[in-house]
PDB file of N, CA and C in Angstrom:
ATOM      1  N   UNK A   1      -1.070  76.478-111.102  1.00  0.00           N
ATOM      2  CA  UNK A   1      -1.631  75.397-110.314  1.00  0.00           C
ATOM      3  C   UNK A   1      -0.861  74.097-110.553  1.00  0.00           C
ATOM      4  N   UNK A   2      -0.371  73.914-111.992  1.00  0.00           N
ATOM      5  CA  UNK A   2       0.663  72.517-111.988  1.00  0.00           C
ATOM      6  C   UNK A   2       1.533  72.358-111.273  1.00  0.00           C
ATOM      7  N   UNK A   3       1.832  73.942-110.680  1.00  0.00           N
ATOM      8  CA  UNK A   3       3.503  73.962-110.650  1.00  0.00           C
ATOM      9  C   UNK A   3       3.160  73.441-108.983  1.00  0.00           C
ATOM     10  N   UNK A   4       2.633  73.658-108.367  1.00  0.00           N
ATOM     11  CA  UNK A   4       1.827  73.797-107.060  1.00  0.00           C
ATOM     12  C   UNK A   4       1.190  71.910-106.852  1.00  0.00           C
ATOM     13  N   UNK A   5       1.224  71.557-107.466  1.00  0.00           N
ATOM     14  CA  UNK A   5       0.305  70.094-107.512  1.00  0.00           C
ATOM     15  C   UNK A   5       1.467  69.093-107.791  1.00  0.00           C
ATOM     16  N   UNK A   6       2.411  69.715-108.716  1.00  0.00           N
ATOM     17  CA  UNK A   6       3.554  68.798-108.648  1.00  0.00           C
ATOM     18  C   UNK A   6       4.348  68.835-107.526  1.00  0.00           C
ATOM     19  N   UNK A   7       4.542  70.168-107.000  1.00  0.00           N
ATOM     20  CA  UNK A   7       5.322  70.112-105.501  1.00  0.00           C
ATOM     21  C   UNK A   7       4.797  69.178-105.084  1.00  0.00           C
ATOM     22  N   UNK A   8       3.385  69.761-104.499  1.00  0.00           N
ATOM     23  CA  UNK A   8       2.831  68.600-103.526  1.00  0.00           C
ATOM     24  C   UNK A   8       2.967  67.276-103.487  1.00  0.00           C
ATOM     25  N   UNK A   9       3.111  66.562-104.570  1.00  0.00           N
ATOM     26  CA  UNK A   9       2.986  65.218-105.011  1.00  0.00           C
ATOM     27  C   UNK A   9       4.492  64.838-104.652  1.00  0.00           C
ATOM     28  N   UNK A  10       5.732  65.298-105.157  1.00  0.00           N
ATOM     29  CA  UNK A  10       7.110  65.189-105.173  1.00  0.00           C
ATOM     30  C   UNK A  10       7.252  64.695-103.591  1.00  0.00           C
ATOM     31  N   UNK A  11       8.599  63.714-103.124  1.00  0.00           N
ATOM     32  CA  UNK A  11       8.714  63.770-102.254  1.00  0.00           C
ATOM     33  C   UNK A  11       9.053  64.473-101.186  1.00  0.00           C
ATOM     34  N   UNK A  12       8.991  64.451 -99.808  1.00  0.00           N
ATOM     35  CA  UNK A  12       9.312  65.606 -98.922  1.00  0.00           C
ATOM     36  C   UNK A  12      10.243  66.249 -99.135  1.00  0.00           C
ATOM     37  N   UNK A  13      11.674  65.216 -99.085  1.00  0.00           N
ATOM     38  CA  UNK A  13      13.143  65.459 -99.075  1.00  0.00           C
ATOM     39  C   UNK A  13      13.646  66.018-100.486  1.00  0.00           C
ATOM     40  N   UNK A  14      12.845  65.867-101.594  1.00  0.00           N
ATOM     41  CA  UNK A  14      13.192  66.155-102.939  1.00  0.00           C
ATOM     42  C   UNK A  14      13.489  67.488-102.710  1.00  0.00           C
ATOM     43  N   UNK A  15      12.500  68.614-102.757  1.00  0.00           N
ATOM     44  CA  UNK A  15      13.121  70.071-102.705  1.00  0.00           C
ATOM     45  C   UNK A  15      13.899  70.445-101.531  1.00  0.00           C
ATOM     46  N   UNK A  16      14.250  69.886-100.727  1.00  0.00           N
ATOM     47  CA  UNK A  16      14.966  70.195 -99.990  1.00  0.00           C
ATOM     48  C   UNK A  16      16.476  69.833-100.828  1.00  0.00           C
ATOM     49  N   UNK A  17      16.421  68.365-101.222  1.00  0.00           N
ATOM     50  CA  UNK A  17      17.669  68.227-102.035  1.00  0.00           C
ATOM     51  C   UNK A  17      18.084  69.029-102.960  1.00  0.00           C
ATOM     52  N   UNK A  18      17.190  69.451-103.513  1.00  0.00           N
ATOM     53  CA  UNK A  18      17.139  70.662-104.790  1.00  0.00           C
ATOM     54  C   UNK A  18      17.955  72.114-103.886  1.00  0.00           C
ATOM     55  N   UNK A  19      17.281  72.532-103.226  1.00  0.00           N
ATOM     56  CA  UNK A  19      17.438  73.816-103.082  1.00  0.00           C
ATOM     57  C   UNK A  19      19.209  73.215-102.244  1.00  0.00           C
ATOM     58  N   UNK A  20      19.043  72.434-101.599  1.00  0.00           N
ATOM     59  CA  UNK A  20      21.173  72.278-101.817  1.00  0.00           C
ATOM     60  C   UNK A  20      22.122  71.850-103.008  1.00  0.00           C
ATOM     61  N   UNK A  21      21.154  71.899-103.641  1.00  0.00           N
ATOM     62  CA  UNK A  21      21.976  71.445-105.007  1.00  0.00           C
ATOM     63  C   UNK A  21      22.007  72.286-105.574  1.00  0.00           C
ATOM     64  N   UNK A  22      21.332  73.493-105.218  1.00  0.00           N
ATOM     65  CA  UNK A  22      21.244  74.742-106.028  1.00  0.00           C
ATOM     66  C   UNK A  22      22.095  76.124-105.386  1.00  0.00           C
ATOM     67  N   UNK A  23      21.775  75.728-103.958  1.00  0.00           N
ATOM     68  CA  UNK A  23      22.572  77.047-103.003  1.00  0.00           C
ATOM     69  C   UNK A  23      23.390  76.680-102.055  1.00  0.00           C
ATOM     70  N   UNK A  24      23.775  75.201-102.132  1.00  0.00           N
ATOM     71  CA  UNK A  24      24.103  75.042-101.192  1.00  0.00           C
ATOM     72  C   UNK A  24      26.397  75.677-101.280  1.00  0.00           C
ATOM     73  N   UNK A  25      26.953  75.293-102.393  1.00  0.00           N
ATOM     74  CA  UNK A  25      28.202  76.110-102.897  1.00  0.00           C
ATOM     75  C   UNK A  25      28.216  77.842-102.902  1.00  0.00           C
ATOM     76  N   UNK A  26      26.771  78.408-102.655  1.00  0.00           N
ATOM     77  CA  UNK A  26      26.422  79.784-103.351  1.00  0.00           C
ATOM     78  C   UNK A  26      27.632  80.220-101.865  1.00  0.00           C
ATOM     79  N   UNK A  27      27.964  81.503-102.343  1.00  0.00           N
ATOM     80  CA  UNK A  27      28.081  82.157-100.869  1.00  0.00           C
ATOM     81  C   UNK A  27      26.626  83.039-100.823  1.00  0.00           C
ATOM     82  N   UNK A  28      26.549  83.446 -99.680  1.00  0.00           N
ATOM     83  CA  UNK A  28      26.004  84.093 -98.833  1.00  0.00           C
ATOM     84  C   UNK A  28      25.227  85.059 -99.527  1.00  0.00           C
ATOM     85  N   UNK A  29      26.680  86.067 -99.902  1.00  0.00           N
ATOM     86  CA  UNK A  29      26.101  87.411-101.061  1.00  0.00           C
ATOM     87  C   UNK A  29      25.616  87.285-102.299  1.00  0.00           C
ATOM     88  N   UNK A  30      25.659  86.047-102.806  1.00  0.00           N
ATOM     89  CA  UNK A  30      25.154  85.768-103.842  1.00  0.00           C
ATOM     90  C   UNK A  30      23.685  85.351-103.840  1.00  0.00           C
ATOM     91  N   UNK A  31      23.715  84.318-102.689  1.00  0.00           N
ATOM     92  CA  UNK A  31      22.295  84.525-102.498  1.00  0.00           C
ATOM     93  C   UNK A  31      21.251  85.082-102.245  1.00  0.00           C
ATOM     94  N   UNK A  32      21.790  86.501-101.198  1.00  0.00           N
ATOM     95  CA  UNK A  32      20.646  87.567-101.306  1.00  0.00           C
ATOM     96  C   UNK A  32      20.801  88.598-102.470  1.00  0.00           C
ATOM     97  N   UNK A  33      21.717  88.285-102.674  1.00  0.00           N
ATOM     98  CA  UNK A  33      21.816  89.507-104.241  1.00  0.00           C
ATOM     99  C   UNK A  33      20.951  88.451-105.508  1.00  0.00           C
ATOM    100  N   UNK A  34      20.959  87.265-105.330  1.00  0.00           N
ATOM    101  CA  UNK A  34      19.802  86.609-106.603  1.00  0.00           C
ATOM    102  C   UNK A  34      18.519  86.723-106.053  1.00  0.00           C
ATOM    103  N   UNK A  35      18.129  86.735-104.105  1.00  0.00           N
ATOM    104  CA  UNK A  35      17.044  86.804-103.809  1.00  0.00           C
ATOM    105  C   UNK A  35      15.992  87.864-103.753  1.00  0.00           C
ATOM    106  N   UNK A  36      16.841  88.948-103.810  1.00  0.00           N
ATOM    107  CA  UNK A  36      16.430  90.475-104.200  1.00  0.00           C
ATOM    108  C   UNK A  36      15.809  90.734-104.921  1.00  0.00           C
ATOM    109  N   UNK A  37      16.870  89.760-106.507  1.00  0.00           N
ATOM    110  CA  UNK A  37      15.942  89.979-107.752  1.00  0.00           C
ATOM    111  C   UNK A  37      14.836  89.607-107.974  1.00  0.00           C
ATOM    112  N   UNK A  38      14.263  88.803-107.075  1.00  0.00           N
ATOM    113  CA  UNK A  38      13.160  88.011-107.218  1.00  0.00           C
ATOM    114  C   UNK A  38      12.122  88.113-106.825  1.00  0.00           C
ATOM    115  N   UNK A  39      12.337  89.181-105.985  1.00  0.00           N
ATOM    116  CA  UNK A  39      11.345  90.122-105.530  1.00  0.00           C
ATOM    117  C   UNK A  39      10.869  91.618-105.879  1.00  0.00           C
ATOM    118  N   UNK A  40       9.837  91.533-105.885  1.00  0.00           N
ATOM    119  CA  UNK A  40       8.751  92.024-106.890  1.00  0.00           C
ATOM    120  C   UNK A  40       8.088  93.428-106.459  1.00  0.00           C
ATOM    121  N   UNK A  41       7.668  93.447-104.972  1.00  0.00           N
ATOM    122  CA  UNK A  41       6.963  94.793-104.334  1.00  0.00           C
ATOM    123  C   UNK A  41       8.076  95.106-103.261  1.00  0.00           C
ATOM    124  N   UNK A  42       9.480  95.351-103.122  1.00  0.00           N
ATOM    125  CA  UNK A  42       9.719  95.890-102.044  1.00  0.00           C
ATOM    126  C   UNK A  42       9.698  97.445-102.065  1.00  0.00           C
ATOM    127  N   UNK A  43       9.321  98.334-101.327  1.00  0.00           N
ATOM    128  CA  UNK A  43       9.476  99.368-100.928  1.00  0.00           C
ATOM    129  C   UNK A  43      10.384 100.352-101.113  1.00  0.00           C
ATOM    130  N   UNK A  44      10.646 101.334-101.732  1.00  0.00           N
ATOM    131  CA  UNK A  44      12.123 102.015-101.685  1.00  0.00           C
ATOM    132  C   UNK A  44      12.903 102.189-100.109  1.00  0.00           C
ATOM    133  N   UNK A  45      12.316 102.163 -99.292  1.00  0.00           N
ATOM    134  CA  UNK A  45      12.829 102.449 -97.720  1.00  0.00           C
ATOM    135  C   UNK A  45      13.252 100.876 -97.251  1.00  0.00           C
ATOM    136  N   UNK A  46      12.732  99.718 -98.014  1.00  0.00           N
ATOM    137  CA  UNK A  46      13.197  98.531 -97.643  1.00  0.00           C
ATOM    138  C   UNK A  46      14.558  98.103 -98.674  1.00  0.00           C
ATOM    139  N   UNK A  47      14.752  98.957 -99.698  1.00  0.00           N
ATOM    140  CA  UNK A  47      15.370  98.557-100.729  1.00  0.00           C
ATOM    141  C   UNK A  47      16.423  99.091-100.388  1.00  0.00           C
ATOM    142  N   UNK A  48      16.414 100.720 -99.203  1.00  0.00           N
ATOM    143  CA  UNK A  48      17.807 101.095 -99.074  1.00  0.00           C
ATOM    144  C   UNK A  48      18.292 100.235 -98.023  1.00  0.00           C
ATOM    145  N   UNK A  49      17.332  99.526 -97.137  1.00  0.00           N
ATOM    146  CA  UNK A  49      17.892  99.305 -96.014  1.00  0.00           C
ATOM    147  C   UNK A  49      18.449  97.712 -96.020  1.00  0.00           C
ATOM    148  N   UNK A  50      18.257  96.706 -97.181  1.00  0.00           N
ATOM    149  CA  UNK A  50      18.607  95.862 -97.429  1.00  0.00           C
ATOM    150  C   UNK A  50      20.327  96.065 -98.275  1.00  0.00           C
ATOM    151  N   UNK A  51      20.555  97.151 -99.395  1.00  0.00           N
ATOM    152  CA  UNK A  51      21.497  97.563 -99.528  1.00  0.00           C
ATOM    153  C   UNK A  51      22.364  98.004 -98.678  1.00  0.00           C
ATOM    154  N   UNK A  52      21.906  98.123 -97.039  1.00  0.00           N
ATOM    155  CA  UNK A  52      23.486  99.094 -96.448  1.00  0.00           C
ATOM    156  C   UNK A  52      23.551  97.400 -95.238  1.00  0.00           C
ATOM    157  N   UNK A  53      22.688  96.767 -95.276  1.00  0.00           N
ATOM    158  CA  UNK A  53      22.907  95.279 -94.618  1.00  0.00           C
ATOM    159  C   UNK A  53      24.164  94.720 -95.232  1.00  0.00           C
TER     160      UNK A  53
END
C-alpha cells in the first residue's frame, strides 16, 4: 500500500521520466526478455508463443 500511495502522490511526469531513464537506451529485446521475467502466471502455450515472436 506505500508503494501505491507514494505513486499517487509523486508527480504525473515523474514516472514517466523514470521509466525513460530506465528503458529508454534498452533495445527492444532486452526489454521483453526483462519483461517476461517479471511475470508470474503465464501459461506454457503463452510462453511458447512469446518465445517464437
Amino acid at each position: 500500500m506505500a508503494v501505491y500511495n507514494e505513486r499517487k502522490s509523486a508527480p504525473a511526469n515523474q514516472t514517466r521520466t523514470e521509466r525513460i531513464a530506465n528503458y529508454g537506451p534498452m533495445a527492444f529485446r532486452e526489454y521483453t526478455r526483462e519483461w517476461k521475467q517479471g511475470q508470474r502466471h503465464l501459461a506454457p502455450a503463452s510462453v511458447r508463443h512469446l518465445e517464437t515472436s
